[in-house]
PDB file of N, CA and C in Angstrom:
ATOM      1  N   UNK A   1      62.745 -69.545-171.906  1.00  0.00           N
ATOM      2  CA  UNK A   1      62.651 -68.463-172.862  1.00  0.00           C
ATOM      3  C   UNK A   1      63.383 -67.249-172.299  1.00  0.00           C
ATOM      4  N   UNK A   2      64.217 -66.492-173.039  1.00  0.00           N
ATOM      5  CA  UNK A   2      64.654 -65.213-172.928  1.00  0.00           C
ATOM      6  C   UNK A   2      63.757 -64.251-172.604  1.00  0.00           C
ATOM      7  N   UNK A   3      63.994 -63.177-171.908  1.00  0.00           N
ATOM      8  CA  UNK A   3      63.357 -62.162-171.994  1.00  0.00           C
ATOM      9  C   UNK A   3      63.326 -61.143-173.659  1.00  0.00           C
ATOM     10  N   UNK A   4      64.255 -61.275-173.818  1.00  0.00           N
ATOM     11  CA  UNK A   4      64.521 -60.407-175.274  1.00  0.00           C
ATOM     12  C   UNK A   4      63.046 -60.965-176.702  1.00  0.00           C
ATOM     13  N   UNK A   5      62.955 -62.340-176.570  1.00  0.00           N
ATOM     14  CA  UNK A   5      62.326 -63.572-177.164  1.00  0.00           C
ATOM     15  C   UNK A   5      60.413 -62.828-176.857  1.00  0.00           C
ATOM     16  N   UNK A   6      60.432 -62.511-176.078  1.00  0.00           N
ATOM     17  CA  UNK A   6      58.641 -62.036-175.658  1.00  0.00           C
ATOM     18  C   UNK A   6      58.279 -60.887-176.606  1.00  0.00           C
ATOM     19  N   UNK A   7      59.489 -60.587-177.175  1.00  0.00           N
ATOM     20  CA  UNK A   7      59.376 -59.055-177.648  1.00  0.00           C
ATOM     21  C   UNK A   7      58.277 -59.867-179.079  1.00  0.00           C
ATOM     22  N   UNK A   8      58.687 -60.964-179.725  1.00  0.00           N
ATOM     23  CA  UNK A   8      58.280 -61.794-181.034  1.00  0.00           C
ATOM     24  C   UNK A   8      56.801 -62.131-180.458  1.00  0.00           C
ATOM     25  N   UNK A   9      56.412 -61.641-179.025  1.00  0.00           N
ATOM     26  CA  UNK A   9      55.254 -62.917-178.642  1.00  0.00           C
ATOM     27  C   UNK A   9      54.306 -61.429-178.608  1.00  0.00           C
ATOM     28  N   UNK A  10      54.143 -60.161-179.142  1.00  0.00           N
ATOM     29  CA  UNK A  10      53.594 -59.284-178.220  1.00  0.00           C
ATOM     30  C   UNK A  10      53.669 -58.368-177.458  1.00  0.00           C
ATOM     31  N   UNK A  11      54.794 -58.600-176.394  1.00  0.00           N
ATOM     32  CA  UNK A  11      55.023 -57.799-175.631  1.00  0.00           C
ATOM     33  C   UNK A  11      56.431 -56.805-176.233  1.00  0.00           C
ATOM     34  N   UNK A  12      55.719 -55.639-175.561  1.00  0.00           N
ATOM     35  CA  UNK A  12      56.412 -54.263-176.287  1.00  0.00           C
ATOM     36  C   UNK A  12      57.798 -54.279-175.032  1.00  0.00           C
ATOM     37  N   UNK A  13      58.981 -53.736-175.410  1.00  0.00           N
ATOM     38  CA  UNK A  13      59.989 -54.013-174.658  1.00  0.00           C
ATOM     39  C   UNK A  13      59.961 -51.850-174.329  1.00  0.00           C
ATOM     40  N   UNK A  14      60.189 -51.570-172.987  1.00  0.00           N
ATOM     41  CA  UNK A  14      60.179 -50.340-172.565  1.00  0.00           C
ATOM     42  C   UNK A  14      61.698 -49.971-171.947  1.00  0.00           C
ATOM     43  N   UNK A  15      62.055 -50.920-171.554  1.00  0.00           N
ATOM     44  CA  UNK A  15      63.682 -51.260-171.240  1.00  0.00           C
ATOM     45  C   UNK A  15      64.211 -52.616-171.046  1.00  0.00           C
ATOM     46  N   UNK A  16      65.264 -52.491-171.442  1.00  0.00           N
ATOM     47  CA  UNK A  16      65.542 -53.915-171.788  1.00  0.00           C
ATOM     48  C   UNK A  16      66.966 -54.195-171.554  1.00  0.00           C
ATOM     49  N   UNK A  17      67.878 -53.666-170.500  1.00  0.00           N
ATOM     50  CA  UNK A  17      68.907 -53.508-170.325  1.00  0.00           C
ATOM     51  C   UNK A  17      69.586 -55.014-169.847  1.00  0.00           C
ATOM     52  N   UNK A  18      68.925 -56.164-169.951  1.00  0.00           N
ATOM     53  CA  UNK A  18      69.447 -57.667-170.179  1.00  0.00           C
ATOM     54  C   UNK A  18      68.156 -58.532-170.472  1.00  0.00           C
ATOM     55  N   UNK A  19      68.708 -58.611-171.441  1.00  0.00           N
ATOM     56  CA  UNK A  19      67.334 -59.124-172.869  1.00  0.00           C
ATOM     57  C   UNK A  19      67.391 -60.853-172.603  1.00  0.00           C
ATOM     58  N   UNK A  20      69.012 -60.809-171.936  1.00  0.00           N
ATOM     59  CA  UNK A  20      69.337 -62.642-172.392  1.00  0.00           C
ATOM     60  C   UNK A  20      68.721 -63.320-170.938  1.00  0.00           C
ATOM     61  N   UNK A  21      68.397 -62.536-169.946  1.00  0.00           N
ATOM     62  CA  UNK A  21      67.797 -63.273-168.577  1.00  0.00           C
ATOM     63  C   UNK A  21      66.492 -63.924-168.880  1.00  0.00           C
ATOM     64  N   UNK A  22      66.492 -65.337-168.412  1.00  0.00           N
ATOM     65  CA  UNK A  22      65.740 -65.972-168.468  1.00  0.00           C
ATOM     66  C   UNK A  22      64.316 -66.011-167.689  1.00  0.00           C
ATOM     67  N   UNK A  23      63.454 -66.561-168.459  1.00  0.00           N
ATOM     68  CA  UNK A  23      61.998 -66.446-167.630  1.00  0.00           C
ATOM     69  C   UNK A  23      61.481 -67.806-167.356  1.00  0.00           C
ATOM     70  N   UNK A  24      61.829 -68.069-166.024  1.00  0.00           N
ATOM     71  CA  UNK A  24      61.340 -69.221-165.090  1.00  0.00           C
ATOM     72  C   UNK A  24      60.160 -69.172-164.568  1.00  0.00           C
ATOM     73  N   UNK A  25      58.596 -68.843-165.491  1.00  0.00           N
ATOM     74  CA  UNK A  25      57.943 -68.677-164.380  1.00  0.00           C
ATOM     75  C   UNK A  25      56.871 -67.509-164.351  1.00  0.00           C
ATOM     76  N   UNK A  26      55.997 -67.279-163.893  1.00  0.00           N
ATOM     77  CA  UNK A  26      55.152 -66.108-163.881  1.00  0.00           C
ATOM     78  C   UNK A  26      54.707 -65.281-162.260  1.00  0.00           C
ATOM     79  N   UNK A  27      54.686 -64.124-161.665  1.00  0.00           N
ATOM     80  CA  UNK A  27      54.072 -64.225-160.850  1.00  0.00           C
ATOM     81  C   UNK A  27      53.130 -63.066-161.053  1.00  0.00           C
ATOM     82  N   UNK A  28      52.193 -62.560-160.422  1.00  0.00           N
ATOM     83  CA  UNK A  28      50.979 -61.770-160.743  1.00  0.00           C
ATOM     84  C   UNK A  28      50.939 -61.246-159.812  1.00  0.00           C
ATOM     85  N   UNK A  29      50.785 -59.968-159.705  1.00  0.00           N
ATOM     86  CA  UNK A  29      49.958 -58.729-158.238  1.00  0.00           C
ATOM     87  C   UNK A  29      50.485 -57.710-158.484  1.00  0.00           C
ATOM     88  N   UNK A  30      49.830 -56.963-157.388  1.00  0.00           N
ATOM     89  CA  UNK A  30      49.775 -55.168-157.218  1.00  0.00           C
ATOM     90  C   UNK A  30      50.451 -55.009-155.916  1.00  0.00           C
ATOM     91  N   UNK A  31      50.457 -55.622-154.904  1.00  0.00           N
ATOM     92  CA  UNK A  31      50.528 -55.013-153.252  1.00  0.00           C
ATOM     93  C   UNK A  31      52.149 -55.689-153.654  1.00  0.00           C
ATOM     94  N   UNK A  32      52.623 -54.410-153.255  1.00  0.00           N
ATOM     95  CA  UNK A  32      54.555 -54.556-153.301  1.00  0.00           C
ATOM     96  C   UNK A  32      54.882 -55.674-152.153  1.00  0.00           C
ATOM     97  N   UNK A  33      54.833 -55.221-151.141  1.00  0.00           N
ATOM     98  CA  UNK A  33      55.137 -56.280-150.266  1.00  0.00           C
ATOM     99  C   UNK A  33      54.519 -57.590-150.073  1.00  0.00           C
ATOM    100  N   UNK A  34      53.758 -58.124-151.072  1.00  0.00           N
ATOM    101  CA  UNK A  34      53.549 -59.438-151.351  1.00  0.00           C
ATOM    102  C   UNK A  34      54.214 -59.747-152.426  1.00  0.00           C
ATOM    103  N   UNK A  35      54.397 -59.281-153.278  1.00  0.00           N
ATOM    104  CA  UNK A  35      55.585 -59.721-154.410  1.00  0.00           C
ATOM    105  C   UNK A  35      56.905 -59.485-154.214  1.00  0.00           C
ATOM    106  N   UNK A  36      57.472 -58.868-152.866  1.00  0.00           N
ATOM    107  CA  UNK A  36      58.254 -58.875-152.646  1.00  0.00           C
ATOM    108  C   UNK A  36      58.720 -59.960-151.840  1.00  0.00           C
ATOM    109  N   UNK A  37      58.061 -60.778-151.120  1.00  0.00           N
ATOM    110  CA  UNK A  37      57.982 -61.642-150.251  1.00  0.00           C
ATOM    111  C   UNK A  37      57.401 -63.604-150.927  1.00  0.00           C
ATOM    112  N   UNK A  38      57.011 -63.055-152.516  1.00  0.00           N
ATOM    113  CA  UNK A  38      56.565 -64.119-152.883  1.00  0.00           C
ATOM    114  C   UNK A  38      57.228 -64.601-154.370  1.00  0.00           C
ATOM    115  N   UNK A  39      57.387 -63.403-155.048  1.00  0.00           N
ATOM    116  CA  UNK A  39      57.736 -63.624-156.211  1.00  0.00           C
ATOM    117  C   UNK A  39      59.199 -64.573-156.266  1.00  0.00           C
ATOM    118  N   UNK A  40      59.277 -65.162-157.418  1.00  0.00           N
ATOM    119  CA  UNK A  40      60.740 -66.115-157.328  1.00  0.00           C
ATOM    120  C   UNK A  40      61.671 -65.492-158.121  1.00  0.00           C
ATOM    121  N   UNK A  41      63.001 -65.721-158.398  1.00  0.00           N
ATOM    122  CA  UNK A  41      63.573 -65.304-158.715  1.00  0.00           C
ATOM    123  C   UNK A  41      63.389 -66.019-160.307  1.00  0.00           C
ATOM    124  N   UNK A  42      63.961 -65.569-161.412  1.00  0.00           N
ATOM    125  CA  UNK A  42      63.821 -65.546-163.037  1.00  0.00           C
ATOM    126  C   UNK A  42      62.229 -65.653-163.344  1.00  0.00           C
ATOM    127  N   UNK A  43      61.604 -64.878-162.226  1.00  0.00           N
ATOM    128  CA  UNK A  43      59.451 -64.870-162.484  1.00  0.00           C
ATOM    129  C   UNK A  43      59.672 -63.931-163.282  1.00  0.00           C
ATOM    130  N   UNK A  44      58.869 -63.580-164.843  1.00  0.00           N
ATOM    131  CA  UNK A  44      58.444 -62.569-164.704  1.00  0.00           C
ATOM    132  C   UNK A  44      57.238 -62.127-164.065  1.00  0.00           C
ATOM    133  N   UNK A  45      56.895 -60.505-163.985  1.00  0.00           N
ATOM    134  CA  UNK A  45      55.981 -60.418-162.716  1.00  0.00           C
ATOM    135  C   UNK A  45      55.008 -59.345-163.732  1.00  0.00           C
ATOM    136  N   UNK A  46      54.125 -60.021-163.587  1.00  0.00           N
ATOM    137  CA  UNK A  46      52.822 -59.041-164.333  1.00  0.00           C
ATOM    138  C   UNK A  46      52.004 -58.337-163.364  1.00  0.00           C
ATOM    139  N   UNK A  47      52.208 -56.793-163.623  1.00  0.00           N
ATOM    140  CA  UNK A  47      51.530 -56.022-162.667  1.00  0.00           C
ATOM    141  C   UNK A  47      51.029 -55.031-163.746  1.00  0.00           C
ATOM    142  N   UNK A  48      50.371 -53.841-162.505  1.00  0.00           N
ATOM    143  CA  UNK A  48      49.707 -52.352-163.592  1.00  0.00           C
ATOM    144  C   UNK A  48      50.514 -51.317-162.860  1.00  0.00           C
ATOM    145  N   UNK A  49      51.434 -51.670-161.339  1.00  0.00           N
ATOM    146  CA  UNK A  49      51.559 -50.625-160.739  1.00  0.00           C
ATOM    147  C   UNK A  49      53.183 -50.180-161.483  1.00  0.00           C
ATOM    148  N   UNK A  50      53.260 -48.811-161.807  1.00  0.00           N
ATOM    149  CA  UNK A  50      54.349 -48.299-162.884  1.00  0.00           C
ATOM    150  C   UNK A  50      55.397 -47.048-162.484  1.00  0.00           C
ATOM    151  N   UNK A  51      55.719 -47.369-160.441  1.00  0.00           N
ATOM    152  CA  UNK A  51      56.496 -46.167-160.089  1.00  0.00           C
ATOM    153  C   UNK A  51      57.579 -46.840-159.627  1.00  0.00           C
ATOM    154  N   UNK A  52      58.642 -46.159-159.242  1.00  0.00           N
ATOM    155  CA  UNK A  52      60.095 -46.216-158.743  1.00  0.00           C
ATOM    156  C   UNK A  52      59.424 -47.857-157.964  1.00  0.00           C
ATOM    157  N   UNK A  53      59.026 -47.908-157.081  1.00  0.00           N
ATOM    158  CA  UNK A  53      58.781 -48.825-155.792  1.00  0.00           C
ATOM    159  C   UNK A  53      58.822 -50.446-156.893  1.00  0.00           C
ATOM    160  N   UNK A  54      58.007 -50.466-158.073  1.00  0.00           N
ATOM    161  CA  UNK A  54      58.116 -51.365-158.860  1.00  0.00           C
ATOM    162  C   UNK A  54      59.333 -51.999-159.283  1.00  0.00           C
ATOM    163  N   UNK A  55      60.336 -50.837-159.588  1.00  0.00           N
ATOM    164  CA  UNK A  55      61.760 -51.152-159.945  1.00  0.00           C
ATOM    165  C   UNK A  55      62.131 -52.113-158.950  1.00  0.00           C
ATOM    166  N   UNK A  56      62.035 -51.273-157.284  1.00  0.00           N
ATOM    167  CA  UNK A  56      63.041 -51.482-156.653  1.00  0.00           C
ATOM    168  C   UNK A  56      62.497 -52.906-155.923  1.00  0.00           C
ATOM    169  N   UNK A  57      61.584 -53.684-156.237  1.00  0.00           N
ATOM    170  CA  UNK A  57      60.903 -54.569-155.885  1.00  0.00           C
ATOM    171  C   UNK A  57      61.219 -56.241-156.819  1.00  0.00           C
ATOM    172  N   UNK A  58      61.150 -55.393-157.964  1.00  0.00           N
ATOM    173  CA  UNK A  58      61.707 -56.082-158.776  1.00  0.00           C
ATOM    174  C   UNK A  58      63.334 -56.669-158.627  1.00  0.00           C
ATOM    175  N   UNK A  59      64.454 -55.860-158.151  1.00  0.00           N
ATOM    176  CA  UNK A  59      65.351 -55.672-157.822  1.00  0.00           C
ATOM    177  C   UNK A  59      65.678 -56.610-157.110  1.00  0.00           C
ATOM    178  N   UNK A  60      64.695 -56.622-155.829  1.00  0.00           N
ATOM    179  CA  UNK A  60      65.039 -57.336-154.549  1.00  0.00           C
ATOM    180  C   UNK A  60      64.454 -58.698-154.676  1.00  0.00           C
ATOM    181  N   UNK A  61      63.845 -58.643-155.498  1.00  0.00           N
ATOM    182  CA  UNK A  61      63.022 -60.442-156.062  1.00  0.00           C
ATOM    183  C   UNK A  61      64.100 -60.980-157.057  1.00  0.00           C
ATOM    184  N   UNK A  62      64.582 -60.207-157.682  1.00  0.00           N
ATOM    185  CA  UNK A  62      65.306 -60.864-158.726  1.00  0.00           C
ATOM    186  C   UNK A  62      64.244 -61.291-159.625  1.00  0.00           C
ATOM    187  N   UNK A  63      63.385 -61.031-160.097  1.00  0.00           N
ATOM    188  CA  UNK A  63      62.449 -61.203-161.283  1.00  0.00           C
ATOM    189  C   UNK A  63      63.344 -60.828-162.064  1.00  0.00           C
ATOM    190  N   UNK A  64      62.880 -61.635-163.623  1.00  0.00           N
ATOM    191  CA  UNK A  64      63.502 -61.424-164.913  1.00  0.00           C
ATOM    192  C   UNK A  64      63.082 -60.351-165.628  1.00  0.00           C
ATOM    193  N   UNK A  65      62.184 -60.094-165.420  1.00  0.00           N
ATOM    194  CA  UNK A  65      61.396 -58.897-166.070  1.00  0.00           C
ATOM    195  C   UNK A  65      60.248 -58.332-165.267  1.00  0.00           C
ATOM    196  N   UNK A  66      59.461 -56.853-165.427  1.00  0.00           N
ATOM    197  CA  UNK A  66      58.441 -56.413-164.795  1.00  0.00           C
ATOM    198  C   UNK A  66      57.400 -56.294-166.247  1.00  0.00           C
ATOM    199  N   UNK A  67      56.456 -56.943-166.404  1.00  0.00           N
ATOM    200  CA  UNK A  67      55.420 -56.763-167.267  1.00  0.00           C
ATOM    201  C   UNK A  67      54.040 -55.872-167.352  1.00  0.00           C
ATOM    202  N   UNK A  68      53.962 -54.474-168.003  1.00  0.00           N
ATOM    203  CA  UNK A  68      52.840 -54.127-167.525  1.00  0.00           C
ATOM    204  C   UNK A  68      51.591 -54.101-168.481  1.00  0.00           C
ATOM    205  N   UNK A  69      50.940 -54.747-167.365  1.00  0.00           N
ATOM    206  CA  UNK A  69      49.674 -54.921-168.309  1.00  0.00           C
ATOM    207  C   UNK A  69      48.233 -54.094-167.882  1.00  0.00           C
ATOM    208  N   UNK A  70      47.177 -54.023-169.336  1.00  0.00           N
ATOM    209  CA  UNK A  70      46.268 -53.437-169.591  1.00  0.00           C
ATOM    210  C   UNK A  70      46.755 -51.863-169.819  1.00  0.00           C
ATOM    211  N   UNK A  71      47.848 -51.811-170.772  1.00  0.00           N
ATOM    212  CA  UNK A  71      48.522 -50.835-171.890  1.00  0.00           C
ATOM    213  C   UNK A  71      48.904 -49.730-170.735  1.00  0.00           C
ATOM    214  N   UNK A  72      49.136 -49.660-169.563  1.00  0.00           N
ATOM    215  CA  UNK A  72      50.123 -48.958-168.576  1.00  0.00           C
ATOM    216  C   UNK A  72      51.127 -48.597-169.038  1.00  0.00           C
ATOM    217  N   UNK A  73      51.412 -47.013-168.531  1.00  0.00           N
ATOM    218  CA  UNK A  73      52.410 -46.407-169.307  1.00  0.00           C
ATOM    219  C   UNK A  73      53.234 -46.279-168.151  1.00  0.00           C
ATOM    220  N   UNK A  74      54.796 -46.389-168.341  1.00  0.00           N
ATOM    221  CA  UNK A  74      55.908 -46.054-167.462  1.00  0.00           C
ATOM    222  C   UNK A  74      56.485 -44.906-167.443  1.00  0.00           C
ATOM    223  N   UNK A  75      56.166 -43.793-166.428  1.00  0.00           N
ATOM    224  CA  UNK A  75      56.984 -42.486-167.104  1.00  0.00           C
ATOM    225  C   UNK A  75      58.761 -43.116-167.126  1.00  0.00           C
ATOM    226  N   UNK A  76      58.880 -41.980-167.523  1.00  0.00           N
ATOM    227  CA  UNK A  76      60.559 -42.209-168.496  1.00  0.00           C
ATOM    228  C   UNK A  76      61.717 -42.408-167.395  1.00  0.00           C
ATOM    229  N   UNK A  77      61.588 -41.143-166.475  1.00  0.00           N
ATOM    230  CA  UNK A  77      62.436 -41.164-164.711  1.00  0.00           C
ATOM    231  C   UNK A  77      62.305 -42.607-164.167  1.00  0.00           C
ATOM    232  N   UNK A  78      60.873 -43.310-164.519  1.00  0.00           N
ATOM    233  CA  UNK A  78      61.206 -44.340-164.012  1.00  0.00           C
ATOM    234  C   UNK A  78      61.744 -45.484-164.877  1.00  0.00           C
ATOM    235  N   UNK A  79      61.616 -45.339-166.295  1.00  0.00           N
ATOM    236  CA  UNK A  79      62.209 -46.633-167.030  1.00  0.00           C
ATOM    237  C   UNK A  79      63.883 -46.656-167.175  1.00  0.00           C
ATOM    238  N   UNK A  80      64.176 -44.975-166.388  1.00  0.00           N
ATOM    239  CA  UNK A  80      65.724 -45.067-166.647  1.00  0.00           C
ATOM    240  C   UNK A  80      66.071 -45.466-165.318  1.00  0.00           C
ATOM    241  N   UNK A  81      65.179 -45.616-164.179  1.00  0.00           N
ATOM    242  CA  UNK A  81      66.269 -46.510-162.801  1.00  0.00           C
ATOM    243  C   UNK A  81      66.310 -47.719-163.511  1.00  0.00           C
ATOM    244  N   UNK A  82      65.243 -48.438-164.163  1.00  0.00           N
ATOM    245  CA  UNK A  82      65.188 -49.657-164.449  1.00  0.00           C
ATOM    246  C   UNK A  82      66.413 -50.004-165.127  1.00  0.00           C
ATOM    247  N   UNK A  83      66.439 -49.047-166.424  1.00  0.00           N
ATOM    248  CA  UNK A  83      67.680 -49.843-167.059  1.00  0.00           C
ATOM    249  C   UNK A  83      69.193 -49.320-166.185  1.00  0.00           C
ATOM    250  N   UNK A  84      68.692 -48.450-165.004  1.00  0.00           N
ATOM    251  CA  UNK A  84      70.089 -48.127-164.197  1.00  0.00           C
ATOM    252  C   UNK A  84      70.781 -49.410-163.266  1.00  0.00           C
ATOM    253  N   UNK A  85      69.421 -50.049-162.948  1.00  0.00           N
ATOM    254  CA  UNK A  85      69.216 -51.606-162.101  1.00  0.00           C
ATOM    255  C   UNK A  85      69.195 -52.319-162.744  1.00  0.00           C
ATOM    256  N   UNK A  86      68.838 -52.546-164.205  1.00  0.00           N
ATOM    257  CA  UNK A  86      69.366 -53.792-165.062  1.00  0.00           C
ATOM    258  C   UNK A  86      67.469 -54.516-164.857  1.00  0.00           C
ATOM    259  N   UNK A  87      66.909 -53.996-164.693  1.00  0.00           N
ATOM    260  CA  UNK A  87      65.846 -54.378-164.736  1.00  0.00           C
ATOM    261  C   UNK A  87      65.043 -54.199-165.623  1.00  0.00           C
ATOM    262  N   UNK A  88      64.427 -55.281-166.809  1.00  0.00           N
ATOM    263  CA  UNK A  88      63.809 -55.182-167.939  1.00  0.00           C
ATOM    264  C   UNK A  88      61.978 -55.283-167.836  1.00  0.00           C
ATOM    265  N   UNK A  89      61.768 -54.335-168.403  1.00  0.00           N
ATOM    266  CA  UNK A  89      60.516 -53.723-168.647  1.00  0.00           C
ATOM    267  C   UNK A  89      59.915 -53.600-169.190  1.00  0.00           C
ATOM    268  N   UNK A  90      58.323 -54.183-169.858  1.00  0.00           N
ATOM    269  CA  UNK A  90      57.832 -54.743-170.792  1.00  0.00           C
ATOM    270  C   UNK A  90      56.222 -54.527-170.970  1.00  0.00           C
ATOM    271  N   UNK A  91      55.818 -54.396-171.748  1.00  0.00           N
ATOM    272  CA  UNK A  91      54.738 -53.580-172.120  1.00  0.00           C
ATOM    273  C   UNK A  91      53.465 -54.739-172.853  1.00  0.00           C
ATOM    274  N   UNK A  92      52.130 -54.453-172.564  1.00  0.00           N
ATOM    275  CA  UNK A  92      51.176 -55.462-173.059  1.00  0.00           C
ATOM    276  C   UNK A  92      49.772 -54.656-172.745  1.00  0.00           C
ATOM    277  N   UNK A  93      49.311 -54.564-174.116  1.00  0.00           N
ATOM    278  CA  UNK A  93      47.803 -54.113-174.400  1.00  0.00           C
ATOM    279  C   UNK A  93      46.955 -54.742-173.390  1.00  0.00           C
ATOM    280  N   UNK A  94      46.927 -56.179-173.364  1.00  0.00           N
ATOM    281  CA  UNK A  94      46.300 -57.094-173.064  1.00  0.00           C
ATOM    282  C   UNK A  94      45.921 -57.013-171.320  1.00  0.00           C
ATOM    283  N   UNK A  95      44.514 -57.363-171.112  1.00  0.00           N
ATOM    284  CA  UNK A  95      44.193 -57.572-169.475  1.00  0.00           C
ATOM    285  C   UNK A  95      44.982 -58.334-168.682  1.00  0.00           C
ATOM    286  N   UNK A  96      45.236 -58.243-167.730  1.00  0.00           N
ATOM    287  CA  UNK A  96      45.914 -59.023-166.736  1.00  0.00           C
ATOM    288  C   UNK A  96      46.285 -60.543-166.587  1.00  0.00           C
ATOM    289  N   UNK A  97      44.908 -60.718-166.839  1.00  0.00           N
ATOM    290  CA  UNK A  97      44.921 -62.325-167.418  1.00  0.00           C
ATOM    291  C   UNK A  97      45.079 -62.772-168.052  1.00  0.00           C
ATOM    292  N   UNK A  98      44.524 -62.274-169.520  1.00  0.00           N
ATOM    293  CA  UNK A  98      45.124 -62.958-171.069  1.00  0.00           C
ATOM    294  C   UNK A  98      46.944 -62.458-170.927  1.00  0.00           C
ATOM    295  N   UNK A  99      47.076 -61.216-170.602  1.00  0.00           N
ATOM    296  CA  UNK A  99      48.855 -61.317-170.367  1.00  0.00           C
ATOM    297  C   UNK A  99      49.348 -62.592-169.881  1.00  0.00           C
ATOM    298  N   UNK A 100      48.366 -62.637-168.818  1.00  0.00           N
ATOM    299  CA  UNK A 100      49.159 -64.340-167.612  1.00  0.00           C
ATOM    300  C   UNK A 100      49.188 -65.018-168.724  1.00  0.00           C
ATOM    301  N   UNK A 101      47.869 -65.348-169.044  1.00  0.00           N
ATOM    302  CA  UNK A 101      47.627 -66.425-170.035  1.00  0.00           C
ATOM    303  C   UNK A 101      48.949 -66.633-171.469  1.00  0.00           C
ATOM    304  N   UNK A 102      48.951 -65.663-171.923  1.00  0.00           N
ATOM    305  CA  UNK A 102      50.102 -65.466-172.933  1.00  0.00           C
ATOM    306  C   UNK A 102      51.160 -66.115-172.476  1.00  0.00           C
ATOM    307  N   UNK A 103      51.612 -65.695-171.710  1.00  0.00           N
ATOM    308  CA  UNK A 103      53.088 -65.515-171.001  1.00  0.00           C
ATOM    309  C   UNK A 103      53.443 -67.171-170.801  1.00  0.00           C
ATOM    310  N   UNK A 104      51.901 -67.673-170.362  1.00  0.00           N
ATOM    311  CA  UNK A 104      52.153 -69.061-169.949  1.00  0.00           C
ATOM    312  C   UNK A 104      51.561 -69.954-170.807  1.00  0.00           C
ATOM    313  N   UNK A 105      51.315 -69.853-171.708  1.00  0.00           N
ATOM    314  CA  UNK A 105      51.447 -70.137-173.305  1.00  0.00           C
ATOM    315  C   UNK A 105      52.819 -70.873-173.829  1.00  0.00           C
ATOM    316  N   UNK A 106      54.219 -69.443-173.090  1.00  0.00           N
ATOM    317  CA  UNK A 106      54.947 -69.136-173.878  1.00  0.00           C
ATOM    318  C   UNK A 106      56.247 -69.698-173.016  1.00  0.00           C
ATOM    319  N   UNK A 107      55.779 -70.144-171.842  1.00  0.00           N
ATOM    320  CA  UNK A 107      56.888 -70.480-171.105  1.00  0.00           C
ATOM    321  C   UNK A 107      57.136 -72.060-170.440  1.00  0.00           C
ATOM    322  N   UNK A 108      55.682 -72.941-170.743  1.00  0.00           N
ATOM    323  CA  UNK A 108      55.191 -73.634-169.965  1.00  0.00           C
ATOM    324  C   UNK A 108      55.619 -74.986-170.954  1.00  0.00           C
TER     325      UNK A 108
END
């Protein structure tokens, strides 16, 4: 599934500066340097944490997207490194888990 494609499933798109990268995958957490060290590359990565460090984490994983869940807001300074890094950014009402759950619904 596309990243652009989640937008039809739910998830609110916050930046989206490559819609057509694919999602291989899910990974889940908060502590940066475990998702930096674990996440795979085309994961998207469902977190709540919503500052610069997220971008640049994302970046270095090569995740397809950063998902934030339980309706987390991204200030704006940070959704514009994202689309400065090409890193797409994505929005969900939903708890942590029913997000997982969704996601892997939608990919599996």
């Amino acid at each position: 599934m596309r990243v652009c494609e989640l937008q039809e499933h739910g998830f609110v798109p916050l930046a989206m500066p490559d819609g057509d990268r694919q999602v291989e995958g899910a990974y889940v957490g908060d502590l940066l340097s475990w998702v930096m060290g674990r996440a795979q590359a085309d994961n998207a990565w469902i977190t709540i944490m919503s500052n610069v460090n997220v971008i640049a984490v994302a970046s270095l994983a090569d995740t397809s997207c950063v998902i934030l869940a339980e309706g987390v807001d991204m200030p704006e300074e940070v959704l514009q490194t994202a689309r400065d890094k090409d890193v797409n950014v994505l929005g969900s009402d939903l708890p942590i888990f029913e997000t997982a759950v969704r996601l892997a619904g939608l990919i599996a």
